[in-house]
C-alpha atoms as a PDB file:
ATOM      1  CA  UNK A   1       6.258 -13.710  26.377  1.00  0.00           C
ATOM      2  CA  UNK A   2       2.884 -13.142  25.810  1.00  0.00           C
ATOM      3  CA  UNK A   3       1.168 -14.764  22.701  1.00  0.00           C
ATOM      4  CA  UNK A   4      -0.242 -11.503  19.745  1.00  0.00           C
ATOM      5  CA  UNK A   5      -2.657 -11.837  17.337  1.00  0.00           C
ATOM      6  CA  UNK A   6      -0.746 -10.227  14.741  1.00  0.00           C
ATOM      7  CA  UNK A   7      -3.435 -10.187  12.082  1.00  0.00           C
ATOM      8  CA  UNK A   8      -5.650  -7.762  14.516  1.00  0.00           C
ATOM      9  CA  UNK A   9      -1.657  -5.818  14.760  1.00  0.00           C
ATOM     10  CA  UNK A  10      -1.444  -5.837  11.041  1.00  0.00           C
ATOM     11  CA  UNK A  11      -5.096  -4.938  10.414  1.00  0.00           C
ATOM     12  CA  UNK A  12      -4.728  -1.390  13.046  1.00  0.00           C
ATOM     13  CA  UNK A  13      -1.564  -1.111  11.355  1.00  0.00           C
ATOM     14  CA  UNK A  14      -3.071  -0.500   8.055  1.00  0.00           C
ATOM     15  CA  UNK A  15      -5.307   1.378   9.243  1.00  0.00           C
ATOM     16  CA  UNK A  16      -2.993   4.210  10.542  1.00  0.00           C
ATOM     17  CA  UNK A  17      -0.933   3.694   7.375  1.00  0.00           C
ATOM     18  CA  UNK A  18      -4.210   4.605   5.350  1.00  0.00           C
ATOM     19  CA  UNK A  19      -5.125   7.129   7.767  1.00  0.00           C
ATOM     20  CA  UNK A  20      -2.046   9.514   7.569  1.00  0.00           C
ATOM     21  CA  UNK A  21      -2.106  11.330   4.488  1.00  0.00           C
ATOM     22  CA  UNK A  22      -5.686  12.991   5.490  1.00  0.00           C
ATOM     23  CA  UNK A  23      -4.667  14.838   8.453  1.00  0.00           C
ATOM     24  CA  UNK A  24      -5.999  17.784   8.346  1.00  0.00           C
ATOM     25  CA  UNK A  25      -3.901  20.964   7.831  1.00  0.00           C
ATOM     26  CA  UNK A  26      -0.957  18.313   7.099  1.00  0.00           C
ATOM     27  CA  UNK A  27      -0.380  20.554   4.073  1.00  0.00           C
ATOM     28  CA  UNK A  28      -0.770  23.555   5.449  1.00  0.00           C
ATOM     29  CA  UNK A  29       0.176  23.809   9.005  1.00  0.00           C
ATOM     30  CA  UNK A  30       3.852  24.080  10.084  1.00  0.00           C
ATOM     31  CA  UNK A  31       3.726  22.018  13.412  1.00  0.00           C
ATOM     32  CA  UNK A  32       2.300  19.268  10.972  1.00  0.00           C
ATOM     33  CA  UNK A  33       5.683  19.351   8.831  1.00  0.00           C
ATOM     34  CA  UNK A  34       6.727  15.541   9.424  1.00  0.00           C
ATOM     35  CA  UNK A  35       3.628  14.704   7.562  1.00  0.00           C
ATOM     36  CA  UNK A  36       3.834  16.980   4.783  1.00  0.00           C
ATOM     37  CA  UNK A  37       5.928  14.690   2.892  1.00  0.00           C
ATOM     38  CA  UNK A  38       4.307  10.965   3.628  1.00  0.00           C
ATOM     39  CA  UNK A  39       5.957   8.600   4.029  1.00  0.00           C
ATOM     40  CA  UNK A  40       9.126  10.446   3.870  1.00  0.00           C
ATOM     41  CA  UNK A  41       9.883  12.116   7.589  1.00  0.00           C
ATOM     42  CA  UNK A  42       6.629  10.307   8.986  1.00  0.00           C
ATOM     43  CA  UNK A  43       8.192   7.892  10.642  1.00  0.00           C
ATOM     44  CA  UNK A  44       8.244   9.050  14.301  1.00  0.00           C
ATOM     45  CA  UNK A  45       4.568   9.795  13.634  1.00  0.00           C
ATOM     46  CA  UNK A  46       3.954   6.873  12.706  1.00  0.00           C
ATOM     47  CA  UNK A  47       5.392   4.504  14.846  1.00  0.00           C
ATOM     48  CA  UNK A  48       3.719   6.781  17.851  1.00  0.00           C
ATOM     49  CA  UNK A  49       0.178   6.807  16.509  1.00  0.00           C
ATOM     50  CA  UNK A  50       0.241   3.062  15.903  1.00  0.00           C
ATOM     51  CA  UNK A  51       1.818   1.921  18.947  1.00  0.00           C
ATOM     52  CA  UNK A  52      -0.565   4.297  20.925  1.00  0.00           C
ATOM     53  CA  UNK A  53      -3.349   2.379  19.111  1.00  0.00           C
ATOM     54  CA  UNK A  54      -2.177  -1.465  19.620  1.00  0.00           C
ATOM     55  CA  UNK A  55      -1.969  -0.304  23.078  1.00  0.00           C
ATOM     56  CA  UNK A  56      -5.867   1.286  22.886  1.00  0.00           C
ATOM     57  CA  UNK A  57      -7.088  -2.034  21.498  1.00  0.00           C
ATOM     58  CA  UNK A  58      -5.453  -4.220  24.050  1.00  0.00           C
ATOM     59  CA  UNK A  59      -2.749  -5.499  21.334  1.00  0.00           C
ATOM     60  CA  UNK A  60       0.223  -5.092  23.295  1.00  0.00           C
ATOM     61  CA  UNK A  61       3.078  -2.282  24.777  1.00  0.00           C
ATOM     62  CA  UNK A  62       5.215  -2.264  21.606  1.00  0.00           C
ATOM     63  CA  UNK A  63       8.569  -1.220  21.860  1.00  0.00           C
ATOM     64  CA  UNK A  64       9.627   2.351  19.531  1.00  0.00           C
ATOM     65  CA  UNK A  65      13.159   1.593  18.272  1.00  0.00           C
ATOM     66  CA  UNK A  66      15.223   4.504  16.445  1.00  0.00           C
ATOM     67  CA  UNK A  67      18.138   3.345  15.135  1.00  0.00           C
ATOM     68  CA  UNK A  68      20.870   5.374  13.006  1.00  0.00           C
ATOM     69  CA  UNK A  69      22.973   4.510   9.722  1.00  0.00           C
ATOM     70  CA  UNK A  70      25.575   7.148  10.578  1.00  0.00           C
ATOM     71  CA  UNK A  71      23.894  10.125   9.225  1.00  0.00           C
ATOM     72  CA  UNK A  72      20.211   9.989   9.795  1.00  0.00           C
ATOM     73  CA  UNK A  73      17.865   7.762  11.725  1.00  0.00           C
ATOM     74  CA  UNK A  74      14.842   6.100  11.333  1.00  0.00           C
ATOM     75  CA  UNK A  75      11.949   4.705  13.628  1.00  0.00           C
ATOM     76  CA  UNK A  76       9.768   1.468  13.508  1.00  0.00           C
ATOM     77  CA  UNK A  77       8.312  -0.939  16.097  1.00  0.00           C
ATOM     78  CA  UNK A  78       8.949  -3.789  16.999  1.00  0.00           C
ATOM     79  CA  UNK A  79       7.327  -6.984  19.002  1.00  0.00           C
ATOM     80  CA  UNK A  80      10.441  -8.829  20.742  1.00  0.00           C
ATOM     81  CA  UNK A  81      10.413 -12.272  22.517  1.00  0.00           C
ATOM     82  CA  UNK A  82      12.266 -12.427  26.389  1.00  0.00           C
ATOM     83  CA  UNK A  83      15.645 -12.826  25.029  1.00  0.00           C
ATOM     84  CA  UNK A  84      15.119  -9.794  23.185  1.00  0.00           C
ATOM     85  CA  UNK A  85      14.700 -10.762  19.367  1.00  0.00           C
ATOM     86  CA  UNK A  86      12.458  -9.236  17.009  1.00  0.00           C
ATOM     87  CA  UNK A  87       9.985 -11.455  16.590  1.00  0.00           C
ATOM     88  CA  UNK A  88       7.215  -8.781  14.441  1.00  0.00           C
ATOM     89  CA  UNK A  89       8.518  -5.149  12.936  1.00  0.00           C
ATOM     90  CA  UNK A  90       5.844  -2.449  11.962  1.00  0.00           C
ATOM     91  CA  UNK A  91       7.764  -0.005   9.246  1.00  0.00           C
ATOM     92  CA  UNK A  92       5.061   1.985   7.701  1.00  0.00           C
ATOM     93  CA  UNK A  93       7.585   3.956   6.255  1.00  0.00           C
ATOM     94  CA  UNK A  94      10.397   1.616   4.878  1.00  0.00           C
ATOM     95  CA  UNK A  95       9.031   2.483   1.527  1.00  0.00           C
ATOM     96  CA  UNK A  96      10.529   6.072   1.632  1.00  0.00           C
ATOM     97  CA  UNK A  97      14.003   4.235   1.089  1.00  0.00           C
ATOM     98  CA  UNK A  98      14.548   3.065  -2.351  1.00  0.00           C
ATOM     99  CA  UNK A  99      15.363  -0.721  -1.172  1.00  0.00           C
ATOM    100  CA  UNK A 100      11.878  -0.783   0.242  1.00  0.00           C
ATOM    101  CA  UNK A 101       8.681  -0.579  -2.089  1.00  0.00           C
ATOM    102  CA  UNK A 102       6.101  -1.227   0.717  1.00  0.00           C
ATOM    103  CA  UNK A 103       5.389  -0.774   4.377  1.00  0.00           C
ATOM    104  CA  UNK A 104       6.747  -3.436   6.385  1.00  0.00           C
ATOM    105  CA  UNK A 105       4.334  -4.919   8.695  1.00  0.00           C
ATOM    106  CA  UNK A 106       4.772  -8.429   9.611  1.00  0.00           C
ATOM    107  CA  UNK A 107       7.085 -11.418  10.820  1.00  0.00           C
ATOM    108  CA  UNK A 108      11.143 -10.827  12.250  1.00  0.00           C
ATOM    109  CA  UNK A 109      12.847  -7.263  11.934  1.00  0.00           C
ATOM    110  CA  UNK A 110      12.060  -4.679   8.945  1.00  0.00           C
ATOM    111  CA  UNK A 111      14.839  -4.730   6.031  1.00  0.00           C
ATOM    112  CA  UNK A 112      15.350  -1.389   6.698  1.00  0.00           C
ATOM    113  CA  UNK A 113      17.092  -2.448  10.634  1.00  0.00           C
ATOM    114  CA  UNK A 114      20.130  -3.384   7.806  1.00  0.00           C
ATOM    115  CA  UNK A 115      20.457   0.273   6.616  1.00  0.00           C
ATOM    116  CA  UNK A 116      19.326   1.372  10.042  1.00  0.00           C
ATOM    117  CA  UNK A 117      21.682  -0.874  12.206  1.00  0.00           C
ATOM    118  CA  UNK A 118      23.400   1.592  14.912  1.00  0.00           C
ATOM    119  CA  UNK A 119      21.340   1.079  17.868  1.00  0.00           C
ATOM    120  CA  UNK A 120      20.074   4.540  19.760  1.00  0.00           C
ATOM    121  CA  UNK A 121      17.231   4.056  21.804  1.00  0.00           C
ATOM    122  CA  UNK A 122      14.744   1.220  21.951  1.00  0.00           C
ATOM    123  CA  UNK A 123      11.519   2.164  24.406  1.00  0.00           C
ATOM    124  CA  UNK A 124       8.098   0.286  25.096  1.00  0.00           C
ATOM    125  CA  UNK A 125       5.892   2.772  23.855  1.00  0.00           C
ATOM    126  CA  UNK A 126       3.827   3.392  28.135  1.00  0.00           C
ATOM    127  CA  UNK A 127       7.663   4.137  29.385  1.00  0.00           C
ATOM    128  CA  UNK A 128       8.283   7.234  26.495  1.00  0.00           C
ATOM    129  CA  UNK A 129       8.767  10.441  28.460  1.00  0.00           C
ATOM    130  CA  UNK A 130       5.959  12.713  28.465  1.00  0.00           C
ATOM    131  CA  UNK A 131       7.917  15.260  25.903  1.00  0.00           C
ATOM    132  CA  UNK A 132       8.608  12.579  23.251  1.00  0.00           C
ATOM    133  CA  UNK A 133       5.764  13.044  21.046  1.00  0.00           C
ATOM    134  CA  UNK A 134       5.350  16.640  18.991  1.00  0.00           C
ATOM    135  CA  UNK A 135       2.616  18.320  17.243  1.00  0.00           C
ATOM    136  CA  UNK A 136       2.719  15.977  14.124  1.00  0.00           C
ATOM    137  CA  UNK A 137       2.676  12.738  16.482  1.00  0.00           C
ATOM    138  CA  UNK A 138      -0.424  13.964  18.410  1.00  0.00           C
ATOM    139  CA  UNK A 139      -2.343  15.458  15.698  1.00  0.00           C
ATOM    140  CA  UNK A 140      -1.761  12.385  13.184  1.00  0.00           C
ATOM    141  CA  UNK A 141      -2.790  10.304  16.566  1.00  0.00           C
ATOM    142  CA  UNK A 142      -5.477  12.616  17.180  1.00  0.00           C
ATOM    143  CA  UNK A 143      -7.202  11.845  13.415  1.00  0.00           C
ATOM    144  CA  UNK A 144      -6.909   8.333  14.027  1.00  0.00           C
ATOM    145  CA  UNK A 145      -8.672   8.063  16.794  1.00  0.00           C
ATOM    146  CA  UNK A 146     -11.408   9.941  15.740  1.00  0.00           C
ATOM    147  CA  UNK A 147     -11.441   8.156  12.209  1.00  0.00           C
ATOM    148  CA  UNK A 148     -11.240   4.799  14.036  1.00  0.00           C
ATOM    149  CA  UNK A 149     -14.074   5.758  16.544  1.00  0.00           C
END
């Protein structure tokens, strides 16, 4: 496993996570409607634009995990070691569950994984199919690169 400087990860991190509520037309636009609500329903968007970024600045093919509690599901990243453990979760949006009251950007998995703990699909963010992202990932993507520039 390659070694991560996870205080460059944590700093683009923050970034995005500052980034997101100014997309334009969030408000306004109804392909934008997972980012109406921030942090609430941004997590696909989130977890896309950031892993698109650590990728940009050479920081590592994070893998997009989605996991369900048996009613809904959520979406973070994660950094895992060869055997497969979570060594570094990104969760910009754990704080839109009550349990949470902050992002979750830093060492092991997020707190939300125990809510969140019925595996669906876990993907390295270069091998997502083509039609994974929508209009909200791209556009909040999009902003951040340009902001970022």
């Amino acid at each position: 496993m390659a070694m991560i400087d996870f205080s460059a990860v944590a700093d683009i991190a923050w970034q995005v996570y500052r980034l997101a509520p100014s997309v334009p037309d969030r408000l306004t636009d109804p392909r934008l409607i997972f980012l109406r609500d921030f942090p609430s329903g941004s997590c696909d968007s989130m977890a896309y634009a950031t892993a698109a970024m650590l990728l940009q600045h050479g920081l590592g093919d994070w893998w997009i995990v989605t996991q369900g509690d048996g009613t809904s599901c959520h979406v973070w990243l994660e950094w895992r070691d060869d055997d497969g453990s979570t060594l570094y979760a990104i969760d910009a949006t754990a704080h839109q569950f009550p349990e949470n009251t902050e992002p979750f950007i830093g060492h092991g998995p997020t707190p939300t994984a125990e809510r969140f703990n019925e595996p669906v699909e876990a993907t390295r963010f270069s091998e997502l199919p083509h039609h994974w992202p929508r209009d909200a990932e791209l556009a909040l993507l999009d902003h951040v690169r340009t902001e970022m520039a």
